[in-house]
C-alpha atoms as a PDB file:
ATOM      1  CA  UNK A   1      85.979  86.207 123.172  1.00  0.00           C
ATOM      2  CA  UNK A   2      87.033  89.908 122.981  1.00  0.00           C
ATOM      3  CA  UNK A   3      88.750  91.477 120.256  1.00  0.00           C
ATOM      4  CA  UNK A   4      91.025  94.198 122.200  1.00  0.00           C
ATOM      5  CA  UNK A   5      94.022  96.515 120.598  1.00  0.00           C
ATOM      6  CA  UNK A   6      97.327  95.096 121.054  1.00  0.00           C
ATOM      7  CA  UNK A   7      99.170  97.025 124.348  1.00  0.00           C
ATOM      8  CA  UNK A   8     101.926  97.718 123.230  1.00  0.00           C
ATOM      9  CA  UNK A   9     103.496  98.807 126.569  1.00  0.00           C
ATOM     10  CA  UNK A  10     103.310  95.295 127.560  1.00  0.00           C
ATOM     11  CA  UNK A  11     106.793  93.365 126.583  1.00  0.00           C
ATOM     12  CA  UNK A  12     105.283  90.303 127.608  1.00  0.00           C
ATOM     13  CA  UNK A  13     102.366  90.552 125.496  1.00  0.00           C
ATOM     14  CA  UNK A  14     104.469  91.372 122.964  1.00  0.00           C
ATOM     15  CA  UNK A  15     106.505  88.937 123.195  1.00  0.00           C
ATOM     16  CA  UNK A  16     103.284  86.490 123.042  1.00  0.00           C
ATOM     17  CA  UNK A  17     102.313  88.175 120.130  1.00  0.00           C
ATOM     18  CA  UNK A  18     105.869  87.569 118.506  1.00  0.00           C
ATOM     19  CA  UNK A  19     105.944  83.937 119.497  1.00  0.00           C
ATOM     20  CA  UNK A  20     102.393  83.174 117.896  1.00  0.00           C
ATOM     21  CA  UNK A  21     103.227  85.103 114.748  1.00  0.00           C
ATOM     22  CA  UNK A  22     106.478  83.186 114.242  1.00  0.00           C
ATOM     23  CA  UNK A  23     104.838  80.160 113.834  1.00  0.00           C
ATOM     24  CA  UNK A  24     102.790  80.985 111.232  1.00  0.00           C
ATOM     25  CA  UNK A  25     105.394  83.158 109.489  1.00  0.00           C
ATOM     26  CA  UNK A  26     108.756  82.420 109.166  1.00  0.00           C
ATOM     27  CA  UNK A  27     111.285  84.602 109.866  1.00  0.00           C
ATOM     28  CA  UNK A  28     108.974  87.163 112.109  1.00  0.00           C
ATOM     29  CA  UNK A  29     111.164  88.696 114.562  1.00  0.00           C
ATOM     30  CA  UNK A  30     110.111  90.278 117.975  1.00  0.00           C
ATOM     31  CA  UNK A  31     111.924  93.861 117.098  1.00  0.00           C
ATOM     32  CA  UNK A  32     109.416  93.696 113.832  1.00  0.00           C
ATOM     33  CA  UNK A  33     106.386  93.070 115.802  1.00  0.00           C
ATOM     34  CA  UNK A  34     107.438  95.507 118.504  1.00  0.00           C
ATOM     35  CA  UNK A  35     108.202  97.823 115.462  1.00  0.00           C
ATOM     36  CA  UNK A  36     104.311  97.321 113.730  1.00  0.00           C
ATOM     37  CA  UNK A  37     103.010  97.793 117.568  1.00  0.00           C
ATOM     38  CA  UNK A  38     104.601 100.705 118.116  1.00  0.00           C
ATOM     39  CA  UNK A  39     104.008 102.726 114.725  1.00  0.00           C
ATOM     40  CA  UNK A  40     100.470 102.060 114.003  1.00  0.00           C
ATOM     41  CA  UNK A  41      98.634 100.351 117.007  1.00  0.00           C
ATOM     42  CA  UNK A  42      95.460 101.308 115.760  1.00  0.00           C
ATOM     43  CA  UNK A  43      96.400  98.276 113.158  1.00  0.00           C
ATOM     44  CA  UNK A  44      97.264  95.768 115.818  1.00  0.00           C
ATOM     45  CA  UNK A  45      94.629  93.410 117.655  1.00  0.00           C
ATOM     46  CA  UNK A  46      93.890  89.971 119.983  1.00  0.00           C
ATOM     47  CA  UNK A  47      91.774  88.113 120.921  1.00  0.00           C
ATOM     48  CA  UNK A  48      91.484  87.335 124.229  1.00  0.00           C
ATOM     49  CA  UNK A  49      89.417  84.598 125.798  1.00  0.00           C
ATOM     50  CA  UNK A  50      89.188  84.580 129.362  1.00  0.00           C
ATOM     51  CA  UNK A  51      92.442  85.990 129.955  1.00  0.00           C
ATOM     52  CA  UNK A  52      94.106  83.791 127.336  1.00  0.00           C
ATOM     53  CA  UNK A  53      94.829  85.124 123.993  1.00  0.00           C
ATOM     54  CA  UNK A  54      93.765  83.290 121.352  1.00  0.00           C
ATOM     55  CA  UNK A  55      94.914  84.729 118.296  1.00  0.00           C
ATOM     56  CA  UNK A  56      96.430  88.368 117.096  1.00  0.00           C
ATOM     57  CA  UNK A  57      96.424  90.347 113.668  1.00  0.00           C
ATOM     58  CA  UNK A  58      98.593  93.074 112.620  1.00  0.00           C
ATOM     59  CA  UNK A  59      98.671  95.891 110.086  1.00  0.00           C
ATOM     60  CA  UNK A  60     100.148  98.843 108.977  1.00  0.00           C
ATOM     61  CA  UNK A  61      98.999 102.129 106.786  1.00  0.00           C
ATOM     62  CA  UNK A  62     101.819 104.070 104.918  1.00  0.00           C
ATOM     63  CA  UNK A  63     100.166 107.012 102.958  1.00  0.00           C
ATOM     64  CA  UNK A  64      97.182 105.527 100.840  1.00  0.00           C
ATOM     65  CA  UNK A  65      98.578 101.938 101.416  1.00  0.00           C
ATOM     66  CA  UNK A  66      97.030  99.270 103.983  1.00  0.00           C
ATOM     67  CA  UNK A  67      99.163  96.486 104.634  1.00  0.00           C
ATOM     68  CA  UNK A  68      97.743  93.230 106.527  1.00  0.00           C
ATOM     69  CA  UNK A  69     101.413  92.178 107.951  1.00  0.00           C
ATOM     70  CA  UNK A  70     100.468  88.862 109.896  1.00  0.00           C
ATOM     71  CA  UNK A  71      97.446  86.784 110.884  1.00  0.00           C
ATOM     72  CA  UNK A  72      97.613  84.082 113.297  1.00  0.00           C
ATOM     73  CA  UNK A  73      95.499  82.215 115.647  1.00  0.00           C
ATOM     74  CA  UNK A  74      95.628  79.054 117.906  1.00  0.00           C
ATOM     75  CA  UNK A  75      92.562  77.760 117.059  1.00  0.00           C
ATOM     76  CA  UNK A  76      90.273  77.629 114.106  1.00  0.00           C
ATOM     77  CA  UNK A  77      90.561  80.246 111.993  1.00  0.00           C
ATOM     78  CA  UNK A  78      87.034  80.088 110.624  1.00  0.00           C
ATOM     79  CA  UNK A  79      86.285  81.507 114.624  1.00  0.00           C
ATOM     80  CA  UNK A  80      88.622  83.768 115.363  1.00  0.00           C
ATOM     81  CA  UNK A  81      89.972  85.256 112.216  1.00  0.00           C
ATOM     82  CA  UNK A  82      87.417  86.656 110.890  1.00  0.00           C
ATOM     83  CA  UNK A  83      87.043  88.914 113.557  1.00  0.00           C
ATOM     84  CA  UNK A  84      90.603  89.743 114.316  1.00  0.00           C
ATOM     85  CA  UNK A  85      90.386  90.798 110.176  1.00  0.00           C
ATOM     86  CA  UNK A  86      87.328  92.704 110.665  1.00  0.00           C
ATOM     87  CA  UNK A  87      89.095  94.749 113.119  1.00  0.00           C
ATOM     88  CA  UNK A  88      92.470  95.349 111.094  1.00  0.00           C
ATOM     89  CA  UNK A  89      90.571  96.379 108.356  1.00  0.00           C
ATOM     90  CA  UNK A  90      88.954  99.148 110.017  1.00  0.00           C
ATOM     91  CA  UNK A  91      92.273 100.515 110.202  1.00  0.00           C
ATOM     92  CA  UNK A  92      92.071 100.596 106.103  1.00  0.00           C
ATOM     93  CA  UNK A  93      89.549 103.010 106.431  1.00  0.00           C
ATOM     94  CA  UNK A  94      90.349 105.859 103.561  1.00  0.00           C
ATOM     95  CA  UNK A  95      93.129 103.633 102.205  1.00  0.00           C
ATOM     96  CA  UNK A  96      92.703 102.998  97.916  1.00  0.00           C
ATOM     97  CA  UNK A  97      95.013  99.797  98.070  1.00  0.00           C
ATOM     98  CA  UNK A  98      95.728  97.155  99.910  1.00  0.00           C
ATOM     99  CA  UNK A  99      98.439  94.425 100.165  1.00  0.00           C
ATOM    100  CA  UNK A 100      99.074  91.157 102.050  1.00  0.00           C
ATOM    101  CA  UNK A 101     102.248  88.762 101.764  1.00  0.00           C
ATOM    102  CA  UNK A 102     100.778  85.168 102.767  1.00  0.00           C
ATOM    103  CA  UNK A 103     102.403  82.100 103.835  1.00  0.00           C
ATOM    104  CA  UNK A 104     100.584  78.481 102.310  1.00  0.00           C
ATOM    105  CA  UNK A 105      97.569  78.585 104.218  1.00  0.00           C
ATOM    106  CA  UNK A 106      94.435  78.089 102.883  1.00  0.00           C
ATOM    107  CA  UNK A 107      92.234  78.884 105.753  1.00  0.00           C
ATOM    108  CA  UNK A 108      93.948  82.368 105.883  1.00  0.00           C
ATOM    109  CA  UNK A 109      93.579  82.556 102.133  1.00  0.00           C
ATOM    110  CA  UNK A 110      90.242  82.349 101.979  1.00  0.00           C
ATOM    111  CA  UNK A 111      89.622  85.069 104.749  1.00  0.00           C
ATOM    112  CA  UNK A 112      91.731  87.490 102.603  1.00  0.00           C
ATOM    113  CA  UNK A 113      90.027  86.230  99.797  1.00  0.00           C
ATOM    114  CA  UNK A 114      86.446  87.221 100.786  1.00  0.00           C
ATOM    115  CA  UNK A 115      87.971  90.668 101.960  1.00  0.00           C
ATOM    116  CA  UNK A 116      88.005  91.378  98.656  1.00  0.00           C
ATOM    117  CA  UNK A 117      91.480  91.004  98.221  1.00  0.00           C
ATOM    118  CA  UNK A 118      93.193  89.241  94.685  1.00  0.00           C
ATOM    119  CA  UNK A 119      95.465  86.307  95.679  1.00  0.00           C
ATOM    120  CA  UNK A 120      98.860  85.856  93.216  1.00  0.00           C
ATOM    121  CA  UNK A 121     100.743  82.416  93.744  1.00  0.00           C
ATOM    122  CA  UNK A 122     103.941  83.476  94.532  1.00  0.00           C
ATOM    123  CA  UNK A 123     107.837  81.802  93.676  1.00  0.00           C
ATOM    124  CA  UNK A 124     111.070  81.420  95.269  1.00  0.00           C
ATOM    125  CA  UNK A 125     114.838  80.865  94.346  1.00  0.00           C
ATOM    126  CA  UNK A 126     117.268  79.475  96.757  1.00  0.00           C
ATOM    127  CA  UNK A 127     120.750  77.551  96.344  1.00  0.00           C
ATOM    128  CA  UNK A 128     124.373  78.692  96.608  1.00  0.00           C
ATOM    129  CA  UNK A 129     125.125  81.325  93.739  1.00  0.00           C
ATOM    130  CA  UNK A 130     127.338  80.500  90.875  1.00  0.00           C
ATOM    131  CA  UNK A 131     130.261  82.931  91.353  1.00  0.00           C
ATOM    132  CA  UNK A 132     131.507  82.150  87.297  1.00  0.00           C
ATOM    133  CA  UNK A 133     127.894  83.555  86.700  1.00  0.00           C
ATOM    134  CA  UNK A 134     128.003  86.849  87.951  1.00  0.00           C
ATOM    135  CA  UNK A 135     128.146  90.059  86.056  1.00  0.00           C
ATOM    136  CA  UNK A 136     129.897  93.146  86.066  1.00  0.00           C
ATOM    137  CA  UNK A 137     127.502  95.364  86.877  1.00  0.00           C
ATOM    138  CA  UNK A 138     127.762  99.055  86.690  1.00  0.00           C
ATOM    139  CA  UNK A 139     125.483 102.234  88.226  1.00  0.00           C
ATOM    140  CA  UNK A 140     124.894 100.287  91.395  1.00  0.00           C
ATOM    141  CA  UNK A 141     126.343 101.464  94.567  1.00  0.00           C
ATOM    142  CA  UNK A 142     125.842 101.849  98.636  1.00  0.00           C
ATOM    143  CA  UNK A 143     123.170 104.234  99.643  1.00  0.00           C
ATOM    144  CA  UNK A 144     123.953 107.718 101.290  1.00  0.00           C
ATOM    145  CA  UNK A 145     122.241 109.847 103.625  1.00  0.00           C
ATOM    146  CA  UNK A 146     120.289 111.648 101.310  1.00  0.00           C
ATOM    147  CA  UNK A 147     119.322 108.467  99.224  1.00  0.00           C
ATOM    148  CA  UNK A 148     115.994 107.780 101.614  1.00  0.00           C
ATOM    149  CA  UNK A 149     114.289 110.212  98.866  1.00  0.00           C
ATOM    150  CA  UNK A 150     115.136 108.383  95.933  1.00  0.00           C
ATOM    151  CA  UNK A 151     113.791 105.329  97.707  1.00  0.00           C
ATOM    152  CA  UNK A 152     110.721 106.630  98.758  1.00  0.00           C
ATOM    153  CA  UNK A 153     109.750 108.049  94.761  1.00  0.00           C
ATOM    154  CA  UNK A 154     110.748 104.904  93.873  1.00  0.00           C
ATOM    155  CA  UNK A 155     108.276 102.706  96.522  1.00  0.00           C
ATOM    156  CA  UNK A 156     105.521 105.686  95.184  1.00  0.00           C
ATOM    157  CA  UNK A 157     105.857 104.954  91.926  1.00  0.00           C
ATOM    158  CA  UNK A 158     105.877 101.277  92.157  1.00  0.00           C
ATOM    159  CA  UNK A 159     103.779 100.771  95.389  1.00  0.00           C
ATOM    160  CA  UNK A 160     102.183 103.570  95.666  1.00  0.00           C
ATOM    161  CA  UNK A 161     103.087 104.448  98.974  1.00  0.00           C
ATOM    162  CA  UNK A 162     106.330 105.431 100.699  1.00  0.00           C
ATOM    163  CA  UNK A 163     107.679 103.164 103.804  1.00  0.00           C
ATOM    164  CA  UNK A 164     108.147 106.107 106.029  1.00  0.00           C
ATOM    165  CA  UNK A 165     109.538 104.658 109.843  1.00  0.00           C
ATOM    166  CA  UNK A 166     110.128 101.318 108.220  1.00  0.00           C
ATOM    167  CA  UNK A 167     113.117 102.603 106.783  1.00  0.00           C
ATOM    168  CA  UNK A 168     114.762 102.099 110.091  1.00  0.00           C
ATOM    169  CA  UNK A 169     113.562  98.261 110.600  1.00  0.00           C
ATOM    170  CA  UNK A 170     114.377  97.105 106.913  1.00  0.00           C
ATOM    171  CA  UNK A 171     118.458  98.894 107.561  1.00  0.00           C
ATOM    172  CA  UNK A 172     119.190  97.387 111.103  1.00  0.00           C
ATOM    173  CA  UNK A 173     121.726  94.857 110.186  1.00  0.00           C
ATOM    174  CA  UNK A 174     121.187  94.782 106.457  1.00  0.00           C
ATOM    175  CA  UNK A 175     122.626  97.052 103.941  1.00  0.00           C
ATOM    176  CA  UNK A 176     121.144  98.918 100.899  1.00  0.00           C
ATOM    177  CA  UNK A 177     121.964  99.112  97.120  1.00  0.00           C
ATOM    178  CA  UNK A 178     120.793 102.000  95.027  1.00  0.00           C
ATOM    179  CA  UNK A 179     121.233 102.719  91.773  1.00  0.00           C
ATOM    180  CA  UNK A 180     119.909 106.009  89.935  1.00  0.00           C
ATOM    181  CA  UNK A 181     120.883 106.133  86.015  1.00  0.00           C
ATOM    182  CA  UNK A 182     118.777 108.562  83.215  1.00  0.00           C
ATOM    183  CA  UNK A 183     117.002 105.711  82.000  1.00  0.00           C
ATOM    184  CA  UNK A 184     115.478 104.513  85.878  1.00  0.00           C
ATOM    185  CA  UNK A 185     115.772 103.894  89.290  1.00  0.00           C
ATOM    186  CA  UNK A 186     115.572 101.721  91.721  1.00  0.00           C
ATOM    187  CA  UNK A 187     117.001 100.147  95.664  1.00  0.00           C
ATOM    188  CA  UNK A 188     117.380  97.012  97.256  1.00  0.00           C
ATOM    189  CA  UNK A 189     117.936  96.636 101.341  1.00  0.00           C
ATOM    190  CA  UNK A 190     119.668  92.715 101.340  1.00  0.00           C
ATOM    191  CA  UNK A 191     121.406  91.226 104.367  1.00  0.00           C
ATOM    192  CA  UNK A 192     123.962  87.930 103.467  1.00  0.00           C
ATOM    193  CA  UNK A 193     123.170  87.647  99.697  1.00  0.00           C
ATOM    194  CA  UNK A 194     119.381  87.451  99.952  1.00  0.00           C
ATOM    195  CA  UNK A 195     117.286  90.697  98.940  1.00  0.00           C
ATOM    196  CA  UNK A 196     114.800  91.987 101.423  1.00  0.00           C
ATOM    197  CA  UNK A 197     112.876  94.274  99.854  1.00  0.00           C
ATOM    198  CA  UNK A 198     113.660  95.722  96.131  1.00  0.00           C
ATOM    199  CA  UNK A 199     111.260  98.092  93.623  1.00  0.00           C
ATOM    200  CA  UNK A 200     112.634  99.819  90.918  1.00  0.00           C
ATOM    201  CA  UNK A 201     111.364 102.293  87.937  1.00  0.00           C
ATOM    202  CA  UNK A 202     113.000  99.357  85.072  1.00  0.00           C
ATOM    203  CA  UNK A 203     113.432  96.006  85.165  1.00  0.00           C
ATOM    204  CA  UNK A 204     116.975  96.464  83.573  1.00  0.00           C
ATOM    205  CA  UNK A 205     117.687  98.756  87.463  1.00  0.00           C
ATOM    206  CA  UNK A 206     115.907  95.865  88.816  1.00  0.00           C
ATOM    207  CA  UNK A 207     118.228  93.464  87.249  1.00  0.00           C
ATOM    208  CA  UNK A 208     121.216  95.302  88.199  1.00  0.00           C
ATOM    209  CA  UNK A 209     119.971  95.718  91.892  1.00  0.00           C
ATOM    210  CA  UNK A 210     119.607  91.825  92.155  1.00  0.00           C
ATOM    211  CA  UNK A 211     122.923  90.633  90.157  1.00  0.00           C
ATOM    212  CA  UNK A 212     124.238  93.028  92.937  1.00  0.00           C
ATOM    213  CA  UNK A 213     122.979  91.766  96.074  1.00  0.00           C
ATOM    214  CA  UNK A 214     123.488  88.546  95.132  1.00  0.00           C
ATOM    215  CA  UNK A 215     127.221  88.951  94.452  1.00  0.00           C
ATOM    216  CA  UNK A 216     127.653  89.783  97.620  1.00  0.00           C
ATOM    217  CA  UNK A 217     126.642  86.021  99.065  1.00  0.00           C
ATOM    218  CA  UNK A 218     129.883  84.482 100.653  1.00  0.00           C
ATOM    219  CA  UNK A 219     130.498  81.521  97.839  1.00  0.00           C
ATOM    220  CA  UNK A 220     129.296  78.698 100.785  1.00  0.00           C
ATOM    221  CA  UNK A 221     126.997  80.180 101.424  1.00  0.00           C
ATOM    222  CA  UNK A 222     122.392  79.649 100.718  1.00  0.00           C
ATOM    223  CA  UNK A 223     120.719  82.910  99.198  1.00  0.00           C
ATOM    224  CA  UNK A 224     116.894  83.150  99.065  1.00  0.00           C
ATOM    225  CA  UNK A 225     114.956  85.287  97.035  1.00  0.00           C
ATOM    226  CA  UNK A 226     111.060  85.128  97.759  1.00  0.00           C
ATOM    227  CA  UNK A 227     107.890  86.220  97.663  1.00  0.00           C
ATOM    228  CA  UNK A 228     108.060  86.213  93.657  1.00  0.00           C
ATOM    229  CA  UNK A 229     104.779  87.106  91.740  1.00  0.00           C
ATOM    230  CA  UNK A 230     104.251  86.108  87.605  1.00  0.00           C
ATOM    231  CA  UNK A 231     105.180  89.748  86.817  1.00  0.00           C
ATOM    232  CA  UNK A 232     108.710  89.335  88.386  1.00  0.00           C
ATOM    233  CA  UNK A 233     110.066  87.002  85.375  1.00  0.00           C
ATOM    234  CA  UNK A 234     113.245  89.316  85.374  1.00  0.00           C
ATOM    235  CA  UNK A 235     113.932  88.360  88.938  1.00  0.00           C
ATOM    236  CA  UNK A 236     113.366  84.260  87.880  1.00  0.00           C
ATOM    237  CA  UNK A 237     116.078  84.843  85.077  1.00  0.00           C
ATOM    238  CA  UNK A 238     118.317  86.388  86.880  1.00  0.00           C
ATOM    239  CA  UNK A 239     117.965  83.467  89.531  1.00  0.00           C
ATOM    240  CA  UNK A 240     118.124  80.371  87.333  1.00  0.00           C
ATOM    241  CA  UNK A 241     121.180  82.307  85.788  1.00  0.00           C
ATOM    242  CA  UNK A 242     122.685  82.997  88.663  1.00  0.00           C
ATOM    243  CA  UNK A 243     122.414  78.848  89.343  1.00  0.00           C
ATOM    244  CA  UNK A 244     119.217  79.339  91.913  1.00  0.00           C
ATOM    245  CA  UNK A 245     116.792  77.111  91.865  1.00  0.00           C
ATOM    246  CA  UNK A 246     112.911  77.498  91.693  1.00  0.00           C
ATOM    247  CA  UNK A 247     109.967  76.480  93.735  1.00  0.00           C
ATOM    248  CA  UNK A 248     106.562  77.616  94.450  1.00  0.00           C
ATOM    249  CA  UNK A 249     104.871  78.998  97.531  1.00  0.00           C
ATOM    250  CA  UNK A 250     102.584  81.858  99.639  1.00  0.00           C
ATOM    251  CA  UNK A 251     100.723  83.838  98.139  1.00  0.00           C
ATOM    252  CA  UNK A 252     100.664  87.575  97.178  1.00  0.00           C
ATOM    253  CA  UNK A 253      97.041  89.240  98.098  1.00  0.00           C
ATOM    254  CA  UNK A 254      96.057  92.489  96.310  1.00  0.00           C
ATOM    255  CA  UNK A 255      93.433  94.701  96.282  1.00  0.00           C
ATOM    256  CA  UNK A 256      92.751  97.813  93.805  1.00  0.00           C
ATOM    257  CA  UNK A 257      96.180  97.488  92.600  1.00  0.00           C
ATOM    258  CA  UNK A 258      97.820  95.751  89.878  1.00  0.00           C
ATOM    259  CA  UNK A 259     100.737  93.454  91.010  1.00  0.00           C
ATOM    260  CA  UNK A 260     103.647  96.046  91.359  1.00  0.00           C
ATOM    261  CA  UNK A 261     106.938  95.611  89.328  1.00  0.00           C
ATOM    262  CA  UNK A 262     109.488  95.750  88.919  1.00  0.00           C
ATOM    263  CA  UNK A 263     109.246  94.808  92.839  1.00  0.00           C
ATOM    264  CA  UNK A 264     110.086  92.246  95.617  1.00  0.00           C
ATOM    265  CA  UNK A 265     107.783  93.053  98.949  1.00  0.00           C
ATOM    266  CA  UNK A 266     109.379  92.730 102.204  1.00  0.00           C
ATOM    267  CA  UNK A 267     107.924  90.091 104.636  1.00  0.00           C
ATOM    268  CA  UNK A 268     105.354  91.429 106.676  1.00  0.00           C
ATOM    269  CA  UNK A 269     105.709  95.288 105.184  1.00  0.00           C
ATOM    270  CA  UNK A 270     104.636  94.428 101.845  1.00  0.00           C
END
């Protein structure tokens, strides 16, 4: 088995890549892992047994941040993940944090795990929104040009790291909410009612930012907001009040940071 970098000039591979990953991740779409393979492919690995590959990692770096975006093999992971991790980590190198966004599965878990990473059980809301529910809210409104700075000291603040180039993957086809008031500030990119990624400097912005995205679910239509740690209570309240429900699921993996909040990772970015 060789461990090789992910070519990126390949479609086909690419595609492979894409078609593993999905499995293992829902919702991973190729234009994400063409994205990750194209922007740091010193983060993105294979292995490759005899011409047939076996299993793929990928990762990303954004300033002092090292993000392990998906892990997936066809075979035991005891085998091949370890190495395919050993290799995306050395992309880490000089990085102070780390994050992961895991699906339920323990084998994976346990690899993170004993990389020295903290694992958070995660929650989810889903179910058609109660329109009688919703708010008024004010201070909340569509982002302009110039609002890619306020989103980036935001993500510092609360992540400690801005997204740089995946600014352009979270906005194609999805739309984003900021809202800046003298008392905190925060964003939320959202596509169909469902947040994709939110952080913001209060929970009361966060609050706002979520009432918001969720009001603009059709009234037939299923809204999901995932990938909920314990510190992300506000986001639970504003779900079960908004007529949500709640179940439990993946896994939030950490390392020398505290959970961030008020904040809702994006899949794959962190």
């Amino acid at each position: 088995m060789r461990i090789r970098p992910l070519r990126a000039e390949n479609p086909d591979e690419v595609a492979e890549v894409a078609g593993l990953i999905r499995k293992a991740t829902v919702g991973t779409e190729l234009p994400l892992v063409e994205h990750l393979a194209s922007s740091d492919p010193a983060g993105c690995w294979v292995a490759d047994e005899d011409g047939t590959m076996s299993g793929a990692v990928l990762s990303t770096r954004r300033d002092l941040l090292w993000c392990l975006s998906a892990l997936a093999v066809r075979r035991s992971v005891s085998v091949v993940g370890p190495r395919l991790l050993e290799a995306a980590l050395s992309y880490s190198r000089g990085c102070l944090r780390g994050i992961a966004v895991l699906p339920d599965d323990p084998p994976t878990a346990r690899l993170v795990r004993m990389a020295g990473f903290l694992l958070h059980p995660t929650m989810g809301l889903s179910g058609q929104v109660d329109r009688s529910a919703l708010p008024l809210v004010e201070g909340v409104r569509e982002a302009l040009d110039g609002d890619r700075a306020l989103v980036d000291s935001v993500d510092r603040r609360v992540r400690g790291a801005a997204r740089g180039q995946d600014h352009d993957l979270l906005g194609a086809g999805a739309g984003l909410l900021v809202c800046d008031l003298t008392t905190g500030s925060g964003y939320a990119y959202h596509r169909a009612g469902s947040p994709i990624a939110l952080g913001a400097t209060t929970r009361e912005v966060a609050r706002r930012l979520l009432w918001s995205v969720l009001a603009r679910s059709t009234p037939a239509s299923r809204v999901e907001v995932t990938r909920l740690s314990a510190e992300q209570d506000w986001a639970v309240d504003v779900g079960l009040a908004a007529g949500l429900g709640v179940h439990v699921g993946g896994l939030l993996a950490l390392r020398h940071m505290r959970p961030p909040a008020p904040y809702l990772p994006a899949a794959m970015l962190g």
